[in-house]
Protein backbone atom coordinates (compact mmCIF):
# COMPACT_ATOMS: atom_id res chain seq x y z
CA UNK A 1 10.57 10.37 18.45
CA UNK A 2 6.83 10.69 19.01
CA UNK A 3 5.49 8.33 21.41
CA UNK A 4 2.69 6.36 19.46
CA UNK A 5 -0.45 7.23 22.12
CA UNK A 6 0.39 11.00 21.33
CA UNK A 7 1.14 10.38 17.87
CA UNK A 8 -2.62 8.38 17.33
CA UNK A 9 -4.39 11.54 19.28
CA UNK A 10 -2.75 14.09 17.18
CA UNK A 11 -3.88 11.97 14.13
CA UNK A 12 -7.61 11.70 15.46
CA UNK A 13 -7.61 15.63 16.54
CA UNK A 14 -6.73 16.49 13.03
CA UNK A 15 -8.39 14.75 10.29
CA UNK A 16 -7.90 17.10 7.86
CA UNK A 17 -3.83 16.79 8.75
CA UNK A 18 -2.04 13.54 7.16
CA UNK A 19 0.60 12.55 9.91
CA UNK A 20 3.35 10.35 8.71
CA UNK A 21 5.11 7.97 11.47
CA UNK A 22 8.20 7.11 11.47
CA UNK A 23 9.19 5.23 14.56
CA UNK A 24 5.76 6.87 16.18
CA UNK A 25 3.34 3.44 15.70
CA UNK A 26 0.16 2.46 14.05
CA UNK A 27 -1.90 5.66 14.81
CA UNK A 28 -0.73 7.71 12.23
CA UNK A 29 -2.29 7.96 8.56
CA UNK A 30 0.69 6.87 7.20
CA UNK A 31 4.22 4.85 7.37
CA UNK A 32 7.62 5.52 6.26
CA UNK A 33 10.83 3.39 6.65
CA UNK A 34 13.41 4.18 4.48
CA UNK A 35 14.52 1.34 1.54
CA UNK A 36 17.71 0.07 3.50
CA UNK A 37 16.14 0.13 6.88
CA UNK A 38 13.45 -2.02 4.73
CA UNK A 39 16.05 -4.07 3.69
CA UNK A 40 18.36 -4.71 6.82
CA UNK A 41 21.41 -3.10 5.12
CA UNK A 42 22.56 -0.98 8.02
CA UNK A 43 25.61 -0.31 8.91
CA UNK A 44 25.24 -0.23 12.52
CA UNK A 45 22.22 -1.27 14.98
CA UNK A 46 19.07 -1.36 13.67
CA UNK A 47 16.90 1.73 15.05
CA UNK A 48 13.60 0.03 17.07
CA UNK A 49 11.41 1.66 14.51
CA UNK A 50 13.27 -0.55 11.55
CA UNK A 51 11.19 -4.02 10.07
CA UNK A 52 13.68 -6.01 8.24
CA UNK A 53 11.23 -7.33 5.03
CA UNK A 54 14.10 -8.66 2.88
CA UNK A 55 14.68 -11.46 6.00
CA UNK A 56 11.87 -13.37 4.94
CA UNK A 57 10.72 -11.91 1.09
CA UNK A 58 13.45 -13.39 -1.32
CA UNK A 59 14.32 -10.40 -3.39
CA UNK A 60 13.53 -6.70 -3.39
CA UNK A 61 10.52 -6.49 -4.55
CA UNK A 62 9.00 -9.12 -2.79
CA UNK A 63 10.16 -6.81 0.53
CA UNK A 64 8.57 -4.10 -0.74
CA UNK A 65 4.88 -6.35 -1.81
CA UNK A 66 5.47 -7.22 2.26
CA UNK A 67 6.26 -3.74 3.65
CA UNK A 68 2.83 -2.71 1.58
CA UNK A 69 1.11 -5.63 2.39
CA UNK A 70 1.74 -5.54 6.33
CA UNK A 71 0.91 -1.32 6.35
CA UNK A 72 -1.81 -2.19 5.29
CA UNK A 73 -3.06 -4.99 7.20
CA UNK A 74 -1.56 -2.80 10.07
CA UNK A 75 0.63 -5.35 11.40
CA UNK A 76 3.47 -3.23 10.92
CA UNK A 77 4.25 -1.32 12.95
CA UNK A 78 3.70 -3.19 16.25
CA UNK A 79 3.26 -0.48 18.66
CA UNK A 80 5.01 -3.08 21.51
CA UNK A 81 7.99 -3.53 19.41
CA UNK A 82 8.61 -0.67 16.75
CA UNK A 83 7.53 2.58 18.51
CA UNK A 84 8.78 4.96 20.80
């Protein structure tokens, strides 16, 4: 639970030091969301750092190609909607 602004300065501070976010936005050098989090099979409510990519992909590995794809692109995460 690391907001995102502290989570991108920790990431520019330390360049040699690969942070991983989980929940703690688009600064970091990396993403992680865990396969059923990727696709919606939870058995509760959905954390706000979760992205649903099997809503709109077809099968599982077209979720995947998306999760990639929008990393990436770094439309996911959206800072507004998936980070603490």
């Amino acid at each position: 639970m690391v907001p995102a602004p502290l989570a991108a300065e920790l990431t520019a501070e330390l360049p040699h030091c690969h942070t991983i976010g989980i929940g703690a936005g688009n600064g970091t050098a990396g993403q992680v969301l865990g396969l059923n989090d990727m696709l919606g099979r939870n058995l509760g409510k959905m954390p706000k750092f979760v992205h649903n990519c099997m809503q709109d992909a077809g099968s599982v590995r077209g979720a995947m190609v998306a999760y990639v794809a929008a990393v990436i692109a770094q439309t996911f995460p959206d800072d507004a909607l998936h980070a603490w």
